[in-house]
N, C-alpha and C. Protein backbone atom coordinates (compact mmCIF):
# COMPACT_ATOMS: atom_id res chain seq x y z
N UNK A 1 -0.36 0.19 20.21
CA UNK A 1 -0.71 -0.25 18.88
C UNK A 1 -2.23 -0.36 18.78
N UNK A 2 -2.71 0.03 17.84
CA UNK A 2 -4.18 0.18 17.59
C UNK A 2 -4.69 -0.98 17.22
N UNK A 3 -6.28 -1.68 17.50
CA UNK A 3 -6.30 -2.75 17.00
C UNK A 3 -7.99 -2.31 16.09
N UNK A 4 -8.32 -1.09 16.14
CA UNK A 4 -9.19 -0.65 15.67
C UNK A 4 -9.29 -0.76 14.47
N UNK A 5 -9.88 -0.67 13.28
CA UNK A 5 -9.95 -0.64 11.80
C UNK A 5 -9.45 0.69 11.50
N UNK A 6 -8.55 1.03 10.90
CA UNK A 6 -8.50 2.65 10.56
C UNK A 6 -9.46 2.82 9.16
N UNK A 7 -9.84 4.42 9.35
CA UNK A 7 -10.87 4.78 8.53
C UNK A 7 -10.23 6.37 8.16
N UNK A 8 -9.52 6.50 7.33
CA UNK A 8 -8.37 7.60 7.31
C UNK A 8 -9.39 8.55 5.89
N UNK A 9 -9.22 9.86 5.83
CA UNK A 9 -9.79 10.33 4.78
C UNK A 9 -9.80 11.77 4.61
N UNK A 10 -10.09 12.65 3.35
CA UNK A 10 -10.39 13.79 3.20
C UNK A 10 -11.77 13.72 2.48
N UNK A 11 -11.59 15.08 1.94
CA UNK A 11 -13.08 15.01 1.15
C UNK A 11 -12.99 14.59 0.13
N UNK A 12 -11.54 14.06 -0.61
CA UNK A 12 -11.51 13.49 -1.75
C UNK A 12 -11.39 12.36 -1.99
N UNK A 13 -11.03 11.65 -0.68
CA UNK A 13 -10.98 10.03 -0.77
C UNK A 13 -11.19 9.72 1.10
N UNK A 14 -11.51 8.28 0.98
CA UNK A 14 -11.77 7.21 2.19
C UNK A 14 -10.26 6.34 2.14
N UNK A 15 -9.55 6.16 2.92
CA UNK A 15 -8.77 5.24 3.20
C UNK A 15 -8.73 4.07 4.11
N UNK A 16 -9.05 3.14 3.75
CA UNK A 16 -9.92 1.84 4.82
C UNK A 16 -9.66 0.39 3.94
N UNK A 17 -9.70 -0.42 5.27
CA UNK A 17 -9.58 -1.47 4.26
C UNK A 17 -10.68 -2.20 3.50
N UNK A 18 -10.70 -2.86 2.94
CA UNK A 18 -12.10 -3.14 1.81
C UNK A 18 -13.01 -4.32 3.31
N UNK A 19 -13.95 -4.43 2.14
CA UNK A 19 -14.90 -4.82 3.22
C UNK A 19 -15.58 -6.40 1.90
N UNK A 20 -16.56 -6.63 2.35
CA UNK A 20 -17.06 -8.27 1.21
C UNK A 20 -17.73 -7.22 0.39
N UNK A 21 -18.62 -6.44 1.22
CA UNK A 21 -19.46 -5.93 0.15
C UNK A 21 -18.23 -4.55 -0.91
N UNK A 22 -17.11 -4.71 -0.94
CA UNK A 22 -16.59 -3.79 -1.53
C UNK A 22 -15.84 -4.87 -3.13
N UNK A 23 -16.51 -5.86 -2.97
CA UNK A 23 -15.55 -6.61 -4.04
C UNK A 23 -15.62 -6.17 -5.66
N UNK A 24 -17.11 -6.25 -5.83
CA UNK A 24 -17.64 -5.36 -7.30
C UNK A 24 -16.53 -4.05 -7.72
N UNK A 25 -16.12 -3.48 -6.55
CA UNK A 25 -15.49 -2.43 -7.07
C UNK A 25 -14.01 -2.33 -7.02
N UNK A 26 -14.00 -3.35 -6.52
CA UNK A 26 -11.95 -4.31 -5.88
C UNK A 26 -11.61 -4.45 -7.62
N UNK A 27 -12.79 -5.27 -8.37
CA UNK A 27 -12.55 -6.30 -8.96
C UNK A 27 -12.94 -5.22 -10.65
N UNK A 28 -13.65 -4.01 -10.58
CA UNK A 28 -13.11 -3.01 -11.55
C UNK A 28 -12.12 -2.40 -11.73
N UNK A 29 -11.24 -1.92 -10.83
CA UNK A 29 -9.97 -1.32 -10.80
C UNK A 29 -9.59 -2.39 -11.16
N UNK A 30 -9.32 -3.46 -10.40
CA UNK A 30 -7.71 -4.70 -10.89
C UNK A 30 -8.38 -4.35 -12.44
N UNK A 31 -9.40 -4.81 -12.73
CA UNK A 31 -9.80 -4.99 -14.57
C UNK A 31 -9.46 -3.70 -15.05
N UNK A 32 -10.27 -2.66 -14.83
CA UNK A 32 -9.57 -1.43 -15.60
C UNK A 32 -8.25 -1.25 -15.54
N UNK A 33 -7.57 -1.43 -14.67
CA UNK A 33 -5.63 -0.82 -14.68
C UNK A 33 -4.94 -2.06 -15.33
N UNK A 34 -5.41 -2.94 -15.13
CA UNK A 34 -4.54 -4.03 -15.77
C UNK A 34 -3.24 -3.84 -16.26
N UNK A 35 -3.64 -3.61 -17.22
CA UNK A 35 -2.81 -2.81 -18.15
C UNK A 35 -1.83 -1.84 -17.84
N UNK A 36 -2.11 -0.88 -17.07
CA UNK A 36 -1.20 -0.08 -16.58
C UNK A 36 -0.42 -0.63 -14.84
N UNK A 37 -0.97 -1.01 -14.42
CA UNK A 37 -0.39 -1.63 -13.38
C UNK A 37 0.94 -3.09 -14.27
N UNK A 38 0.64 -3.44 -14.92
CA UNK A 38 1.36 -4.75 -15.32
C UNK A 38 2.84 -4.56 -14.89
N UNK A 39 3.52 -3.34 -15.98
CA UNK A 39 5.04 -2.97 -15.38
C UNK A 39 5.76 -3.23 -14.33
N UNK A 40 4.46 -2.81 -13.56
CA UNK A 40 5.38 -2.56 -11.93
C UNK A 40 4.80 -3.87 -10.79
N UNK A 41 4.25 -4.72 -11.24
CA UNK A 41 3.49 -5.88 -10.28
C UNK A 41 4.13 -6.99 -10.63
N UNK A 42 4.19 -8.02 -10.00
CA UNK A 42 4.17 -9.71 -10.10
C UNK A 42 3.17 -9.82 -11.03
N UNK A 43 3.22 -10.83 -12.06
CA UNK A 43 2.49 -11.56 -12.77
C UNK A 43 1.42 -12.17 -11.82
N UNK A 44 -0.22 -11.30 -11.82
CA UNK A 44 -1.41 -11.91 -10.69
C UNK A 44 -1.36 -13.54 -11.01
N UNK A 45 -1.90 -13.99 -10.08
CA UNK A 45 -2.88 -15.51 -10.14
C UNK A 45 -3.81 -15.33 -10.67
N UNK A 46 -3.61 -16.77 -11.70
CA UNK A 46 -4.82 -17.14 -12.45
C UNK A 46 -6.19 -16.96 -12.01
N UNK A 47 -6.48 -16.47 -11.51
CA UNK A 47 -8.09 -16.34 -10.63
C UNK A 47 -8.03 -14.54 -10.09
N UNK A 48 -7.22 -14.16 -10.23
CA UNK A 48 -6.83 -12.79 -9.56
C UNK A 48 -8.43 -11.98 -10.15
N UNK A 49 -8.55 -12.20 -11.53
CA UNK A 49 -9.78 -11.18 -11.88
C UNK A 49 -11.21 -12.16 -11.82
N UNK A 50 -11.28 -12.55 -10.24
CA UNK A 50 -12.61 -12.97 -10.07
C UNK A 50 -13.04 -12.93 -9.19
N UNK A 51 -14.13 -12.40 -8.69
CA UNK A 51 -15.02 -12.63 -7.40
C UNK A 51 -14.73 -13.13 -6.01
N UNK A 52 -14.16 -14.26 -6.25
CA UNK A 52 -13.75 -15.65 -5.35
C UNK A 52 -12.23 -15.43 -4.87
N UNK A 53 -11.78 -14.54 -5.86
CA UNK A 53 -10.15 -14.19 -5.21
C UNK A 53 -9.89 -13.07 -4.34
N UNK A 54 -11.31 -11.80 -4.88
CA UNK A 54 -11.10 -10.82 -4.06
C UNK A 54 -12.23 -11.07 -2.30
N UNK A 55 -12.75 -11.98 -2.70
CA UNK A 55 -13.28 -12.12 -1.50
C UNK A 55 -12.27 -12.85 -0.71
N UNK A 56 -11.70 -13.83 -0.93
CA UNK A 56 -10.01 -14.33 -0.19
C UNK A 56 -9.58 -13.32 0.35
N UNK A 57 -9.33 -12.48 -1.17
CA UNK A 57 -7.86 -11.08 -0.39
C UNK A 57 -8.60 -10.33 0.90
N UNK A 58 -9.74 -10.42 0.89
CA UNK A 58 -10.78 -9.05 1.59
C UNK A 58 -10.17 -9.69 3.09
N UNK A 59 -10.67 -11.52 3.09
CA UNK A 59 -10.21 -12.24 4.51
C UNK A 59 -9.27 -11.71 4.83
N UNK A 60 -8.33 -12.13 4.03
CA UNK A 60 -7.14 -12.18 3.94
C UNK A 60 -6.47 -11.12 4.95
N UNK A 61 -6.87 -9.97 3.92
CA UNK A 61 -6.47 -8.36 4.52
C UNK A 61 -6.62 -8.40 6.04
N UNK A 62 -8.01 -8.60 6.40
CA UNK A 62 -8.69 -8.48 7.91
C UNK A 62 -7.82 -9.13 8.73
N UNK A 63 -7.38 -10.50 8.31
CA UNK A 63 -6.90 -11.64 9.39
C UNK A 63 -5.74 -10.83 9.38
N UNK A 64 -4.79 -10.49 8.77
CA UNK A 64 -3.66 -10.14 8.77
C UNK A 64 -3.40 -8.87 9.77
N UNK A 65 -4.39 -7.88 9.36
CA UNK A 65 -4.47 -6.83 10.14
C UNK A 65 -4.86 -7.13 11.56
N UNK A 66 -5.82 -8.16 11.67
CA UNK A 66 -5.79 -8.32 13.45
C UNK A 66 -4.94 -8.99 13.89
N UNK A 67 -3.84 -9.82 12.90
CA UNK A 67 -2.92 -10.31 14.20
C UNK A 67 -1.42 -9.08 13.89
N UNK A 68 -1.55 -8.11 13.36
CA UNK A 68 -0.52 -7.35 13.45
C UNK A 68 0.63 -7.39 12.00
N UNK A 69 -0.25 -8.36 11.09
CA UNK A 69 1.17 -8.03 10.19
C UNK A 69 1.19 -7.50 8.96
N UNK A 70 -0.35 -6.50 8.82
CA UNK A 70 -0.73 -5.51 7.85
C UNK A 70 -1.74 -4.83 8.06
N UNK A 71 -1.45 -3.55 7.00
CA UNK A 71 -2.56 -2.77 6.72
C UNK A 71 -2.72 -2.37 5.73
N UNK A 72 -3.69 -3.08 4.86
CA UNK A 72 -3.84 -3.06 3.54
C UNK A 72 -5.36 -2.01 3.44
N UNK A 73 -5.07 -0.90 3.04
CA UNK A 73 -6.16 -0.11 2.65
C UNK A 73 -5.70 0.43 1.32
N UNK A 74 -7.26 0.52 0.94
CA UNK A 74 -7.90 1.09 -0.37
C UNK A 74 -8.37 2.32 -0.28
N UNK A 75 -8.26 2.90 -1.56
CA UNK A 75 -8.35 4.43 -1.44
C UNK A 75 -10.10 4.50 -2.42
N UNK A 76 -10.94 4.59 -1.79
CA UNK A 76 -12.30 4.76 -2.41
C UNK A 76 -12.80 6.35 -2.25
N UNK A 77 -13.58 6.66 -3.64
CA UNK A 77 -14.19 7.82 -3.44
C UNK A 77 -15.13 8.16 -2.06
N UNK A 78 -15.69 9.50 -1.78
CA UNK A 78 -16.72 9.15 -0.86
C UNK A 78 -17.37 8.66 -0.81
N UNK A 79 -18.71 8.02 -0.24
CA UNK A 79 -20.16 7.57 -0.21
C UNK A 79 -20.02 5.96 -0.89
N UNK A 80 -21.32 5.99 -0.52
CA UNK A 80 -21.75 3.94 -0.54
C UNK A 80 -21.44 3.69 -2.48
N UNK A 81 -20.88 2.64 -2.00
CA UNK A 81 -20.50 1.80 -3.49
C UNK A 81 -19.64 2.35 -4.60
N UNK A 82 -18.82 3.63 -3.62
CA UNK A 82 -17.48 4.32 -4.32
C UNK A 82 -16.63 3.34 -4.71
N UNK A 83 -16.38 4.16 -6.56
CA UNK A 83 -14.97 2.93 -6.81
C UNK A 83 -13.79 3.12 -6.11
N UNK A 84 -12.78 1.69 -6.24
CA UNK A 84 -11.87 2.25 -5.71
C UNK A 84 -10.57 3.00 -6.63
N UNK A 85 -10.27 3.72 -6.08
CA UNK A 85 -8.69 4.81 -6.65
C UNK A 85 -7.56 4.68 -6.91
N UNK A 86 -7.04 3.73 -5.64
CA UNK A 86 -5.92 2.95 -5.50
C UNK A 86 -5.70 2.76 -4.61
N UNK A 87 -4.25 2.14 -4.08
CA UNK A 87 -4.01 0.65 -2.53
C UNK A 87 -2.73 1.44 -2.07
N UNK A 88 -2.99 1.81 -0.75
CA UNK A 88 -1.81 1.79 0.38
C UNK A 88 -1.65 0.61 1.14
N UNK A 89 -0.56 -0.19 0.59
CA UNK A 89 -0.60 -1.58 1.59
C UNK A 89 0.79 -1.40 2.63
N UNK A 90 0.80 -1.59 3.34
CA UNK A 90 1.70 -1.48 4.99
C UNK A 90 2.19 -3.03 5.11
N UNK A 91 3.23 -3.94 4.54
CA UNK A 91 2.81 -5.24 4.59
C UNK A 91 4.26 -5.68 5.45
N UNK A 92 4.29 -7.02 5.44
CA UNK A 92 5.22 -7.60 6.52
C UNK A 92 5.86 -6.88 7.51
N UNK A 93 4.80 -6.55 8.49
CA UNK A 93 5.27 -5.85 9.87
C UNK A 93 6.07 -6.85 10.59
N UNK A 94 7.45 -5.90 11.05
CA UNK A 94 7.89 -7.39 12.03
C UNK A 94 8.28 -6.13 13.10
N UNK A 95 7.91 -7.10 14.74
CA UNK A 95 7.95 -6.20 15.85
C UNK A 95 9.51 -6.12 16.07
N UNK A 96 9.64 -6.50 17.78
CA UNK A 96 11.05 -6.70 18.01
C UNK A 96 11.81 -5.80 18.08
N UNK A 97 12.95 -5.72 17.47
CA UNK A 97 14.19 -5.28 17.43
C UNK A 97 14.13 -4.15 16.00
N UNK A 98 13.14 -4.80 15.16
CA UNK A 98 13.09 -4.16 13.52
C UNK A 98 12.32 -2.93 13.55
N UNK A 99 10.99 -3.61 14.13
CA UNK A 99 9.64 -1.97 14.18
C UNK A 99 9.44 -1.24 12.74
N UNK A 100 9.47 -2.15 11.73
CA UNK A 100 9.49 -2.00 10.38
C UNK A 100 8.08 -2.46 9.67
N UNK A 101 7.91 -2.16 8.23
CA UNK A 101 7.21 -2.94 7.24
C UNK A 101 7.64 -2.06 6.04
N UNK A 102 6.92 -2.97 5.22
CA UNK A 102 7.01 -2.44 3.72
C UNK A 102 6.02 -1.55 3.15
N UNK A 103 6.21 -0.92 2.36
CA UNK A 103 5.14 0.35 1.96
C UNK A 103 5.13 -0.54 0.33
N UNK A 104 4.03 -0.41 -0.23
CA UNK A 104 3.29 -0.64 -1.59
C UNK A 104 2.49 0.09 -1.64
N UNK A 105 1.89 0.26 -3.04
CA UNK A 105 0.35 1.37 -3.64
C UNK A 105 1.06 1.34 -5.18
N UNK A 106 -0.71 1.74 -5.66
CA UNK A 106 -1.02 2.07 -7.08
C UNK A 106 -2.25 2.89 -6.77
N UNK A 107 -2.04 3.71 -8.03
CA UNK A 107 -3.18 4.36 -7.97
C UNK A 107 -3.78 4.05 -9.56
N UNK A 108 -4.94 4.71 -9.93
CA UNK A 108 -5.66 4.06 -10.59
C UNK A 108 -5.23 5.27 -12.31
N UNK A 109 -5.11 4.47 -13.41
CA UNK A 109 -4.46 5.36 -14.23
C UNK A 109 -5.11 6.66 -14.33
N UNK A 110 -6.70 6.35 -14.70
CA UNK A 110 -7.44 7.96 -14.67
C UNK A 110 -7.17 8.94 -13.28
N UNK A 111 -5.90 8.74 -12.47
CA UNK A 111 -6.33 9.76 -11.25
C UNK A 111 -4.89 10.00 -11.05
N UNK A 112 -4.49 9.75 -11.79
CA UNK A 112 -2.44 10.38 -11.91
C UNK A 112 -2.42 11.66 -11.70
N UNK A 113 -1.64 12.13 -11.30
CA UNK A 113 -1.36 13.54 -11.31
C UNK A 113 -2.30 14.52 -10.49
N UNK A 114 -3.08 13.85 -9.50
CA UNK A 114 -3.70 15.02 -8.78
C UNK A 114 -3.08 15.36 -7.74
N UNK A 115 -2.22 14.32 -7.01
CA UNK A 115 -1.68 14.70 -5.98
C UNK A 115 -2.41 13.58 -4.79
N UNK A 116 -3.38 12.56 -5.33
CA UNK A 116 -4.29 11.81 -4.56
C UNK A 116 -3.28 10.94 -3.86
N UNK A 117 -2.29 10.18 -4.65
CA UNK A 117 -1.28 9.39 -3.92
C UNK A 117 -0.72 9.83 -2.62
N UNK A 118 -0.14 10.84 -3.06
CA UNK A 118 0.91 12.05 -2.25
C UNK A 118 0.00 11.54 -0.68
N UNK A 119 -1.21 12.79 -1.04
CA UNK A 119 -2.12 12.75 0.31
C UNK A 119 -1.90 10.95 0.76
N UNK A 120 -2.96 9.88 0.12
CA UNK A 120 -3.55 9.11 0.65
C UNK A 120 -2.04 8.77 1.52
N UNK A 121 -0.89 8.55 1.19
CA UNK A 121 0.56 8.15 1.98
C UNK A 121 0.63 8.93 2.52
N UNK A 122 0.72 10.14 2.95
CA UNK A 122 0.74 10.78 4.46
C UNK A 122 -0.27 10.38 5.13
N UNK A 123 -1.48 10.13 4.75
CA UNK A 123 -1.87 9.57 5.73
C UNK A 123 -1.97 8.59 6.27
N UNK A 124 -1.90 7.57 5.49
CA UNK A 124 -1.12 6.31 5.92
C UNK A 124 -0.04 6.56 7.03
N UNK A 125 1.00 6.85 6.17
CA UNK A 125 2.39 6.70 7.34
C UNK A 125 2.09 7.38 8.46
N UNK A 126 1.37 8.75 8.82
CA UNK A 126 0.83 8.83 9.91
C UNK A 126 0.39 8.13 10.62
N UNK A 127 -0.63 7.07 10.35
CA UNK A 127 -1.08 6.18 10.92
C UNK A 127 -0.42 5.22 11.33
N UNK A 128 0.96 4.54 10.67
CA UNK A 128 1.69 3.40 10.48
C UNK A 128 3.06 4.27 11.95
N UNK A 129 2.88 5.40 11.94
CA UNK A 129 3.99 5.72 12.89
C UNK A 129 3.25 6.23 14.39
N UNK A 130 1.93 6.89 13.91
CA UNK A 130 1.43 7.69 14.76
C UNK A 130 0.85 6.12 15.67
N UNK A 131 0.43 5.52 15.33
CA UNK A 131 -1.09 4.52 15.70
C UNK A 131 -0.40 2.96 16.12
N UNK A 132 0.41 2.67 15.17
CA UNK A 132 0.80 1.31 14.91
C UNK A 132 2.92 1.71 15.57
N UNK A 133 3.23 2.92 15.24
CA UNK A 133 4.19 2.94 16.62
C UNK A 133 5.12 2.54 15.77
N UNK A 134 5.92 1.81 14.55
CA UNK A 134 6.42 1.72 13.76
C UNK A 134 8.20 2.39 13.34
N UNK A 135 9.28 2.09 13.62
CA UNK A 135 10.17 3.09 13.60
C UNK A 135 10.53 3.51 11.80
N UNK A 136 10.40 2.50 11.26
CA UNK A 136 10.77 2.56 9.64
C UNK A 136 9.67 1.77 8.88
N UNK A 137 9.44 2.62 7.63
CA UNK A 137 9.08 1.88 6.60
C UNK A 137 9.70 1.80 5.38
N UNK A 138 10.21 0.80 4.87
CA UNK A 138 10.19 0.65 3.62
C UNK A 138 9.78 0.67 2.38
N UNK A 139 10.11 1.38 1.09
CA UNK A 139 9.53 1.30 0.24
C UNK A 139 10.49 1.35 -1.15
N UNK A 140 10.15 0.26 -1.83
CA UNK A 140 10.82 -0.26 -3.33
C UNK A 140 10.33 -0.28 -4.57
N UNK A 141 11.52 0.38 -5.72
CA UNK A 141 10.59 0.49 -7.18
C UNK A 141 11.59 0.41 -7.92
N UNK A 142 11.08 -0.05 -8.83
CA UNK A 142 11.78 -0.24 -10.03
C UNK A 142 11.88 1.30 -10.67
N UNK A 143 13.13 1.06 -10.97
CA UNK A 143 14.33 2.13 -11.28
C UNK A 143 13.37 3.30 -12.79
N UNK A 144 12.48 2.15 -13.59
CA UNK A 144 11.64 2.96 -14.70
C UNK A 144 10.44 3.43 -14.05
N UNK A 145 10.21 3.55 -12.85
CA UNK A 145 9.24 4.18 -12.59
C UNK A 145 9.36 5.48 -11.91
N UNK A 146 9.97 6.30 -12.67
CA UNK A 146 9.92 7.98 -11.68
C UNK A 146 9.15 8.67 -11.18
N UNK A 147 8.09 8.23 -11.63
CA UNK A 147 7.04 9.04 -10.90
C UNK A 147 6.83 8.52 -9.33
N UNK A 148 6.67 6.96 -9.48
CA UNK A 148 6.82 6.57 -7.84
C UNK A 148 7.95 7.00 -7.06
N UNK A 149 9.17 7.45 -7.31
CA UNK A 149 10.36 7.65 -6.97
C UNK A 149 10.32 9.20 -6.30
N UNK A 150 9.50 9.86 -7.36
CA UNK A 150 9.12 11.44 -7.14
C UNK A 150 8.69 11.26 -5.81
N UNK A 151 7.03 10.56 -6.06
CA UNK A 151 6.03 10.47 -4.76
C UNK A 151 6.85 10.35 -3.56
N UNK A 152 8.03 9.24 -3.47
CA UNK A 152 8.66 9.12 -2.43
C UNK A 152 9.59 10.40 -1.81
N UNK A 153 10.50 10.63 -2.63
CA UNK A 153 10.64 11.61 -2.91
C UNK A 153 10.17 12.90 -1.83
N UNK A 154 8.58 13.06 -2.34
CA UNK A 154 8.18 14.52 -1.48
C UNK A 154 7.92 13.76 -0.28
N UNK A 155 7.82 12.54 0.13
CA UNK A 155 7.30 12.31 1.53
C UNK A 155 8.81 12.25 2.23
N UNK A 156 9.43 12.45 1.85
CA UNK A 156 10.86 12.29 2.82
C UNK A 156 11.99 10.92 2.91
N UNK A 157 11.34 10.05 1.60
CA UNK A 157 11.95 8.85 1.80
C UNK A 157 13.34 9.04 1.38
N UNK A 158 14.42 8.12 2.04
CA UNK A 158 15.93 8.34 1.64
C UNK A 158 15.82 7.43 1.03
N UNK A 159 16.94 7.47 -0.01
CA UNK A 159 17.45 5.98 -0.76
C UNK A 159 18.55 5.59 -0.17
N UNK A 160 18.44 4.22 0.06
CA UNK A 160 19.22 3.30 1.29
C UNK A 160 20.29 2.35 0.32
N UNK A 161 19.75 2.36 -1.42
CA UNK A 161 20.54 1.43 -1.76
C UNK A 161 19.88 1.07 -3.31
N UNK A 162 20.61 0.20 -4.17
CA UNK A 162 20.34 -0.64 -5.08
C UNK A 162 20.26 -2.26 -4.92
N UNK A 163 19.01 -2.56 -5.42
CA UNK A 163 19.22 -4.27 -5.39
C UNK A 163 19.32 -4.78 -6.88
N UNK A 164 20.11 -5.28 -7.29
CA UNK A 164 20.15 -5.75 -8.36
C UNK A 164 19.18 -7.37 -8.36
N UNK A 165 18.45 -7.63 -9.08
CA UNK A 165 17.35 -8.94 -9.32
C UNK A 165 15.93 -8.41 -7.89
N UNK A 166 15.73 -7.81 -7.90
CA UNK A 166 15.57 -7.96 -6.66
C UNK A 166 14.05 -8.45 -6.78
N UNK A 167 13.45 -8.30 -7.51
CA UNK A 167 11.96 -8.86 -7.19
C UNK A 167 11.44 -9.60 -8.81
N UNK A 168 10.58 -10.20 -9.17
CA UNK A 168 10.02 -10.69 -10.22
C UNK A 168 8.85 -10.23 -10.63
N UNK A 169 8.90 -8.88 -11.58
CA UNK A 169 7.85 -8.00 -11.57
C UNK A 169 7.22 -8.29 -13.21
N UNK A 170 6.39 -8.31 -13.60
CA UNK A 170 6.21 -8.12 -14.89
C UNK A 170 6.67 -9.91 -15.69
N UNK A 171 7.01 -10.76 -14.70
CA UNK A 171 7.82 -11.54 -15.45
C UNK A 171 9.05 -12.35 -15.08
N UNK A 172 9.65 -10.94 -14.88
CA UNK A 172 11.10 -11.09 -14.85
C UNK A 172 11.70 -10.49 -13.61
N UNK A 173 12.80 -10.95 -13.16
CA UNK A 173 13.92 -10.01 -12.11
C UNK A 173 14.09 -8.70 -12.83
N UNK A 174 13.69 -7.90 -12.08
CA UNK A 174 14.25 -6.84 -12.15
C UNK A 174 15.03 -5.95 -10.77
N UNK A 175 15.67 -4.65 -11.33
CA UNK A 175 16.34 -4.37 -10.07
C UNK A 175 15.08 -3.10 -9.07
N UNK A 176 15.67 -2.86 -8.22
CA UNK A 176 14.63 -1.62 -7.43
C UNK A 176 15.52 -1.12 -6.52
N UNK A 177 14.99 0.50 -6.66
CA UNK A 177 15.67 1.00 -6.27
C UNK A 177 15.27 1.42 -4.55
N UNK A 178 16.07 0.91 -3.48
CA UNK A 178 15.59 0.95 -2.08
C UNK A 178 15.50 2.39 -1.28
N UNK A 179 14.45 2.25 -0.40
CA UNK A 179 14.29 3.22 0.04
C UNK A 179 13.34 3.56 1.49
N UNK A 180 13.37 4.32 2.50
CA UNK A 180 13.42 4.17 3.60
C UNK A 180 12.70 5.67 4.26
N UNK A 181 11.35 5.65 5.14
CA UNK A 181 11.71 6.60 6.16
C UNK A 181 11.27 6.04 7.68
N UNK A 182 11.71 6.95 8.11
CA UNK A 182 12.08 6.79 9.92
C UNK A 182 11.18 7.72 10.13
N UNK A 183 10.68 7.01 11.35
CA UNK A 183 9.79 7.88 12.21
C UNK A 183 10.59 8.75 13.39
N UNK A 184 10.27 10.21 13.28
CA UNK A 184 11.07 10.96 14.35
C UNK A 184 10.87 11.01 15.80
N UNK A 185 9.37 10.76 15.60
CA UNK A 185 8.86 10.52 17.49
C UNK A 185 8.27 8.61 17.68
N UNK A 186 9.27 8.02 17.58
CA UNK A 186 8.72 6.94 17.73
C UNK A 186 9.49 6.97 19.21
N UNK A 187 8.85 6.10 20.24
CA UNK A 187 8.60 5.49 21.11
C UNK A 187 9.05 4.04 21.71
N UNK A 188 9.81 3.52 22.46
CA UNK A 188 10.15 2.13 22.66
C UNK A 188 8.83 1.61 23.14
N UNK A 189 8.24 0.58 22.82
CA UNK A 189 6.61 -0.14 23.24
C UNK A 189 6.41 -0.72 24.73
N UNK A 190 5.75 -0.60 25.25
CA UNK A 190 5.40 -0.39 26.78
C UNK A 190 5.49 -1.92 27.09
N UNK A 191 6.18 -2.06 28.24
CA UNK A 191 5.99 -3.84 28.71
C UNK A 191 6.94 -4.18 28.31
C-alpha cells in the first residue's frame, strides 16, 4: 500500500489531492456548480462556501489519506493556480476481510461531455487497485442520473442491486442505483 501522495495526470488534467494553497480554487467550483451539483449531493454545511471550511476539508483529506481511509483527489487543469474540474473521492476504505471503498466524483458543468471524467476514473481506480491493493470499489447514483450510470458503465462497473431510501441527497431519501467493480489482479496483503 502506498503511503506516498499520488499525483496522477495527462496533459489535460492533474489528479492530486488539494493542497491550502489550492482553496481559492476549491471554493470557485463548489460556487460555480452549485447549482448543478445540488441534485445529486447532500444538502452542504452552512459554512461549506467559505474559506475556513475548505481549509478543514484540505486537513481533513490529508489526515484521512495518511491513516488509510481515503483518497480524495481533485481534478485541476495543468500549471500553478489551475481551477479545479472536478473530485475523484475513494472514501471509507475498510481493510480486512472487505478490501473495499466507495467511489464518488463530479465534474464541473462547463466540462461535460469531453470524456474528462471517463479518463480522470481510470486513473484513479488504477491507482486504488494498482497502488492501494484494493479488491472492490463501490459506486452509487441516483437512478435520474444517466449520465453517471453511462460513465460507470464504460469503466466496467456491474450493478449489484437497488436500494430503496438509500441516501439523503438534495433533501430527501432517495433511491440509488448500486454498483460494483473488482479488481482482477488483486493480491492477498503481505504479513
Amino acid at each position: 500500500m502506498s503511503t506516498e501522495l499520488p499525483r496522477l495526470g495527462t496533459g489535460a488534467f492533474e489528479l492530486r489531492l488539494a493542497e491550502e494553497s489550492d482553496v481559492p480554487q476549491l471554493l470557485a467550483y463548489r460556487r460555480e456548480n452549485a447549482d448543478h451539483f445540488r441534485p445529486f449531493e447532500p444538502v452542504p454545511a452552512a459554512d461549506h462556501f467559505t474559506d475556513a471550511f475548505w481549509v478543514r476539508q484540505v486537513r481533513t483529506d490529508h489526515d484521512e489519506f495518511e491513516a488509510g481511509l481515503s483518497v480524495r483527489m481533485y481534478l485541476f487543469e495543468p500549471g500553478p493556480l489551475a481551477p479545479v474540474l472536478g473530485l475523484v473521492s475513494f472514501s471509507n476504505i475498510v481493510r480486512g476481510p472487505f478490501q473495499s471503498c466507495l467511489l464518488g466524483y463530479a465534474l464541473a458543468e462547463r466540462e461535460q461531455g469531453r470524456g474528462l471524467m471517463t479518463g480522470a476514473l481510470r486513473l484513479g481506480i488504477e491507482y486504488m487497485f494498482g497502488e492501494m491493493n484494493l479488491h472492490r470499489i463501490s459506486a452509487n447514483f441516483v437512478p435520474h442520473n444517466a449520465p453517471s450510470g453511462a460513465v460507470l458503465k464504460r469503466l466496467g462497473f456491474a450493478v449489484d442491486g437497488y436500494a430503496r431510501d438509500y441516501l439523503m441527497i438534495d433533501g430527501r431519501w432517495q433511491d440509488h442505483i448500486l454498483t460494483s467493480l473488482l479488481n482482477p489482479a488483486w493480491t492477498p496483503p503481505a504479513g
